[in-house]
Protein backbone atom coordinates (compact mmCIF):
# COMPACT_ATOMS: atom_id res chain seq x y z
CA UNK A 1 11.97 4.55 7.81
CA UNK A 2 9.99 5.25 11.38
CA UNK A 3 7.71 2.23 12.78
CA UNK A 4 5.67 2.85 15.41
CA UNK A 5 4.30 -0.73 17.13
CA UNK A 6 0.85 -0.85 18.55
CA UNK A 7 1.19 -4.09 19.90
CA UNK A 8 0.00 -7.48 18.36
CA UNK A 9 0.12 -7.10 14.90
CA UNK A 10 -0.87 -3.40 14.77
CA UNK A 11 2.19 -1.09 13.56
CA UNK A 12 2.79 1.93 11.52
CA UNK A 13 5.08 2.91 8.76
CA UNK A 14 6.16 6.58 7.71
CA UNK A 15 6.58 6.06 4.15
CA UNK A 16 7.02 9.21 1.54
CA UNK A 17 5.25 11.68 4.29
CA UNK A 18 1.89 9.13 4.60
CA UNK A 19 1.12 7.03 7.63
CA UNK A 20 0.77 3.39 6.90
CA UNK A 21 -1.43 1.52 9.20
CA UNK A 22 -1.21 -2.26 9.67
CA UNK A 23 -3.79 -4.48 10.78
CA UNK A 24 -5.34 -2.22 13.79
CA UNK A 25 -6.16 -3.76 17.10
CA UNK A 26 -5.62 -1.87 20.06
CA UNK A 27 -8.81 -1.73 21.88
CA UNK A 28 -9.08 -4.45 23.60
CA UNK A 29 -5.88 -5.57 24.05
CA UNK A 30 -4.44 -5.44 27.43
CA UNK A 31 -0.93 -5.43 26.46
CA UNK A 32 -1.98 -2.09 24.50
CA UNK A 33 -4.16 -0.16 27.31
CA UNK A 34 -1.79 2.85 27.57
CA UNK A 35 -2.32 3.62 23.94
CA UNK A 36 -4.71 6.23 23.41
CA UNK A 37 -6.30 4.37 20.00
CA UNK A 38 -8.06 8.41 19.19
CA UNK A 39 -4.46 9.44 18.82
CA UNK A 40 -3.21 7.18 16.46
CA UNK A 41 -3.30 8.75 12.77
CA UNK A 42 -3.18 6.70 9.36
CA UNK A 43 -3.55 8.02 5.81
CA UNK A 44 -3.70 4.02 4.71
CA UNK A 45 -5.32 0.99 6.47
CA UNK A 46 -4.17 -2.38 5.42
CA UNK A 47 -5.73 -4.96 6.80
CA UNK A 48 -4.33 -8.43 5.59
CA UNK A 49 -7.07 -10.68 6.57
CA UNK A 50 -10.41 -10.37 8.50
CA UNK A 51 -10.22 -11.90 12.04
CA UNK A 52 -11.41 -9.14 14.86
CA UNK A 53 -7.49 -8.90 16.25
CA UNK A 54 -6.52 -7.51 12.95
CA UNK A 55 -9.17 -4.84 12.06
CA UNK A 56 -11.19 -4.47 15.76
CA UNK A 57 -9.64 -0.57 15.31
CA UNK A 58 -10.36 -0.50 11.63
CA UNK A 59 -13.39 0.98 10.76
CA UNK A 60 -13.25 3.67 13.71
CA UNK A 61 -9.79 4.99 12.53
CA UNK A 62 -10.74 5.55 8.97
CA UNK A 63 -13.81 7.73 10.25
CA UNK A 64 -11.63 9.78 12.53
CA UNK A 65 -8.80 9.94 9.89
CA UNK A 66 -10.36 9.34 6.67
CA UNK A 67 -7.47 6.91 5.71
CA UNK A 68 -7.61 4.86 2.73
CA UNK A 69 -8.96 0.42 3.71
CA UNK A 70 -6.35 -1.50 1.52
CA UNK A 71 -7.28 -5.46 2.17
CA UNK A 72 -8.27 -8.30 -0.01
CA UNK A 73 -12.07 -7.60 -2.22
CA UNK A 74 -14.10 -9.03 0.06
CA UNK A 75 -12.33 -7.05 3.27
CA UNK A 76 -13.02 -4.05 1.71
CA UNK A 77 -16.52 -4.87 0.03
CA UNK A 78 -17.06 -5.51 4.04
CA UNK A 79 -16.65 -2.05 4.74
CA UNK A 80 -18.10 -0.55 1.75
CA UNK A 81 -21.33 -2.00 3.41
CA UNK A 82 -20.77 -0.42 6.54
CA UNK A 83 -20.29 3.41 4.85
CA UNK A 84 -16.75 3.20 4.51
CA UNK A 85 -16.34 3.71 0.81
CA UNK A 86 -12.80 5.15 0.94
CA UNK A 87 -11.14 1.76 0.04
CA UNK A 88 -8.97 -0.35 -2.51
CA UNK A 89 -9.16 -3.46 -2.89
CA UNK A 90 -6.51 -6.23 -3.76
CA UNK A 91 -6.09 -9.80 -4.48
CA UNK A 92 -3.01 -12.53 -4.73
CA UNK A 93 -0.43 -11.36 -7.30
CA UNK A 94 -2.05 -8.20 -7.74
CA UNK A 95 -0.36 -4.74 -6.90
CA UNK A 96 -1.09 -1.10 -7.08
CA UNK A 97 1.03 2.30 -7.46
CA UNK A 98 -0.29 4.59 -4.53
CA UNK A 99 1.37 8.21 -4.11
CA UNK A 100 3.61 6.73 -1.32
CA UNK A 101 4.98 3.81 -3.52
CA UNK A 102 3.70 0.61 -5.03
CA UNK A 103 1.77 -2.15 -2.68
CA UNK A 104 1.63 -5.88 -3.65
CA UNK A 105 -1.08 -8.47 -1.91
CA UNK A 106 1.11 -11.97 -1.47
CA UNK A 107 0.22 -15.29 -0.12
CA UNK A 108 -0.54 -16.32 3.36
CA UNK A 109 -1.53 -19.64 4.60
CA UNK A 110 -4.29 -18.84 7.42
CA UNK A 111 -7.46 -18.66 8.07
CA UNK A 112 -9.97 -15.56 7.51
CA UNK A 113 -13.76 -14.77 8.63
CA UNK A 114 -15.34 -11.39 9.79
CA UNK A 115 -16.21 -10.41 12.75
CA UNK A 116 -19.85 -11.14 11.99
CA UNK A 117 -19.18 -14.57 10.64
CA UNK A 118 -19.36 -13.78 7.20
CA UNK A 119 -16.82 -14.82 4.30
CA UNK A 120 -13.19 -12.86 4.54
CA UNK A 121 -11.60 -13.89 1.48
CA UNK A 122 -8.54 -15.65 1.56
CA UNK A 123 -5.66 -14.03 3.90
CA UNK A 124 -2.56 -12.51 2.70
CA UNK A 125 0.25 -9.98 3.05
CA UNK A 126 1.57 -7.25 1.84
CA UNK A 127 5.31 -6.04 0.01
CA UNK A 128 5.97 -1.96 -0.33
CA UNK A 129 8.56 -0.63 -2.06
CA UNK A 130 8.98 3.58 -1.78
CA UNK A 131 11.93 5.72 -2.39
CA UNK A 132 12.35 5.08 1.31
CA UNK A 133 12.74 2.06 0.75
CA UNK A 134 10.85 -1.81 0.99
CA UNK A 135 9.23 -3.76 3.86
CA UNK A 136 7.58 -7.17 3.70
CA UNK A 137 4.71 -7.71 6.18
CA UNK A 138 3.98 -11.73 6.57
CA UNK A 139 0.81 -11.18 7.74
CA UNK A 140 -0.82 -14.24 10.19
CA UNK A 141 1.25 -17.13 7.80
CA UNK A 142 2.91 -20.47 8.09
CA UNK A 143 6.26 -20.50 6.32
CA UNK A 144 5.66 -20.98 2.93
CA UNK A 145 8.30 -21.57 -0.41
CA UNK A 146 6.39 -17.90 -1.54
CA UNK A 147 8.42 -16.15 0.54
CA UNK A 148 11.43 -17.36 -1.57
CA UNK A 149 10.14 -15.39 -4.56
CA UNK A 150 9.97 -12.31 -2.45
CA UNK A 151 13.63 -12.23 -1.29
CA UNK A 152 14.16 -12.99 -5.18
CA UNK A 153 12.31 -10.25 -7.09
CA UNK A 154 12.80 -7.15 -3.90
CA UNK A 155 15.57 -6.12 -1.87
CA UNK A 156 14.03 -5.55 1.44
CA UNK A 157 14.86 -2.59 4.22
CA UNK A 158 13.10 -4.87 7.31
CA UNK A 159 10.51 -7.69 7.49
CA UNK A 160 7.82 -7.81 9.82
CA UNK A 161 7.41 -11.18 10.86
CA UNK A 162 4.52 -13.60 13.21
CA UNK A 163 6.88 -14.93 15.12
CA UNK A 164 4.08 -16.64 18.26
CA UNK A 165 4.02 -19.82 17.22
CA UNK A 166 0.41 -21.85 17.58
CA UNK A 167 -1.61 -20.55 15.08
CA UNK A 168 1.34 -18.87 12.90
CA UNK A 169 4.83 -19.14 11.79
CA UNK A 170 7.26 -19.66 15.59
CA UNK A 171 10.28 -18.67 16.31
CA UNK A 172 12.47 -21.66 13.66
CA UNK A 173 9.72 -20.90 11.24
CA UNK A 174 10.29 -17.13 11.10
CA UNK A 175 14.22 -17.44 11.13
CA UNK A 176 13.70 -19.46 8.05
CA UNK A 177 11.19 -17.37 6.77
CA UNK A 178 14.16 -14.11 7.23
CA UNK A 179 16.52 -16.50 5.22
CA UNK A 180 14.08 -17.09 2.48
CA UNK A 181 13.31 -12.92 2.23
CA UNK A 182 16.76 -12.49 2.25
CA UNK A 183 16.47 -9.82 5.00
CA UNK A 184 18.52 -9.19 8.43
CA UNK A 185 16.19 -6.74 9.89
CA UNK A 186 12.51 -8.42 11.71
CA UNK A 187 10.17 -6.94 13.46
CA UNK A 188 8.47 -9.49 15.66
CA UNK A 189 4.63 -9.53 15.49
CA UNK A 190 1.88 -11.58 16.91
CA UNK A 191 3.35 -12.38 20.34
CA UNK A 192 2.18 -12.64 23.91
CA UNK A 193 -1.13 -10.91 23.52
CA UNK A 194 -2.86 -14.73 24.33
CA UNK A 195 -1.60 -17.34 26.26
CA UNK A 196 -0.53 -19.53 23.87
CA UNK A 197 1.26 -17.12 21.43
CA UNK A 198 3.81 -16.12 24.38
CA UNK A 199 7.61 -16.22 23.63
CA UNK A 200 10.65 -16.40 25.48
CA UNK A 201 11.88 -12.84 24.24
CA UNK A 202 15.39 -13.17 24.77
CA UNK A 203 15.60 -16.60 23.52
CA UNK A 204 14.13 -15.29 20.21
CA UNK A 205 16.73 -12.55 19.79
CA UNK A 206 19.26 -14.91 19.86
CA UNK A 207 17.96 -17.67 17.96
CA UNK A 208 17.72 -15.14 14.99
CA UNK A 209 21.26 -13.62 15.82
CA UNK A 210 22.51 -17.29 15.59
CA UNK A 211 21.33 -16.79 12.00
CA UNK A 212 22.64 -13.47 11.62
CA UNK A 213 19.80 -11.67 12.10
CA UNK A 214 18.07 -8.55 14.11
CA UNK A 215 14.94 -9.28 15.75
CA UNK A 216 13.38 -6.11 17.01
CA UNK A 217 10.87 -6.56 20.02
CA UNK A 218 9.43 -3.36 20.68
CA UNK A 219 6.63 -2.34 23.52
CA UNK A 220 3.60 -1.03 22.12
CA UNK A 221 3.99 2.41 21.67
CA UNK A 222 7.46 2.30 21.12
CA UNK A 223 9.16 3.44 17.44
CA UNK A 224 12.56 2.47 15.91
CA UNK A 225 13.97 3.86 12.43
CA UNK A 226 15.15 0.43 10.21
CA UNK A 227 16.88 1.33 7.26
C-alpha cells in the first residue's frame, strides 16, 4: 500500500485505485513549503477532528478534486454549510462500506473546535480495512485501553501513530499504543511542526525497535509502500 506524507498529520493512502486523504494541512506549515498543496489529489477527505492543523487544506481540496469529507456529524455538517455537500458523516462505533473498503470512526481522547470557534464534535480516528489491506490512524489521542480492542478485532498492515508528545500520545505512549494494535509497522505523525511537539528522531526509531518495532519518519513529500 503507497503513503505519501504531507507533513504533520497530513498523509495519503492508495487504497483499491482511490486516494485517501488524511487530515490536510499543508498551507501554512513551514516544514511543508515545498509542497505544491494544488497538486495534491484525494478522492476521500477524512478529517478526524476539527482543529485548523487538521483540515486548514480541507475545504479547498475537495473543490479542486471533488473528493468525498468523511469526519465526525458535526465536521461534516460544518462543511455542508460552507457548499461542500459531497460528505459522509460518522460517529464512535459507527462504520461504513465505501467502494475502496470499509471505514470505522474509533475513540480519541482530545480536544476539538472549528476554526471559527464553533462546536467540533468529539475527536476520533479512523480503522480501514481493503483487499489491500488495513491501517489504523490514531488521530490527535492519548493512549487509551480502546486501542486494545483494535489490535483484537483487525489485523493491521501499518499504524499511523502521534508520536510529539505535549498535547498527544509521546514517544513511550505510542510504543505502547503499537503493542496494544498489535502492529510492527508506524508511521510517525504530529512531530516537529511546533516547538514543543519536536522529537529526537533517531532516539524514537530506536526506542520502538527496542520493542520490535518500525517507526517510519518520512519528509513531507516523501512515499514508502508498507505492506
Amino acid at each position: 500500500m503507497k503513503v505519501t506524507y504531507y507533513g504533520h498529520s497530513c498523509f495519503a493512502a492508495q487504497v483499491a485505485n482511490k486516494t485517501l486523504l488524511f487530515d490536510p494541512f499543508i498551507t501554512g506549515n513551514e516544514l511543508a513549503k515545498a509542497i505544491d498543496v494544488k497538486t495534491v489529489h484525494a478522492d476521500y477527505i477524512l478529517i478526524s477532528h476539527g482543529h485548523a492543523d487538521h483540515m486548514a487544506d480541507a475545504a479547498d481540496i475537495a473543490k479542486r478534486t471533488g473528493a468525498t469529507i468523511v469526519s465526525n456529524y458535526e465536521i461534516t455538517e460544518w462543511f455542508g454549510k460552507q457548499g461542500l455537500q459531497k460528505t459522509h458523516p460518522l460517529n464512535h462505533g459507527g462504520g461504513w462500506q465505501f467502494d475502496f473498503g470499509h471505514v470505522k470512526f474509533v475513540n480519541a481522547i482530545h480536544s476539538s473546535s472549528l476554526p471559527d470557534g464553533t462546536y467540533g464534535g468529539n475527536p476520533g480516528g479512523f480503522v480501514v480495512e481493503s483487499a489491500d489491506g488495513n491501517f489504523y490512524y490514531s488521530g490527535d489521542t492519548a493512549l487509551t485501553m480502546d486501542m486494545k480492542l483494535i489490535g483484537e478485532s483487525t489485523r493491521l498492515t501499518f499504524a499511523a501513530l502521534c508520536i510529539g508528545d505535549n498535547f498527544t500520545m509521546g514517544i513511550n505512549d505510542a510504543v505502547k499504543a503499537a503493542e496494544f494494535v498489535r502492529c510492527r509497522e508506524i508511521l510517525g505523525l504530529h512531530y516537529n511542526t511546533f516547538p514543543p511537539i519536536k522529537i529526537d528522531g533517531p532516539a524514537a526509531i530506536e526506542k520502538f525497535k527496542a520493542a520490535q518495532q518500525h517507526l517510519h519518519l518520512l519528509l513531507p513529500g516523501e512515499s514508502l509502500n508498507l505492506g
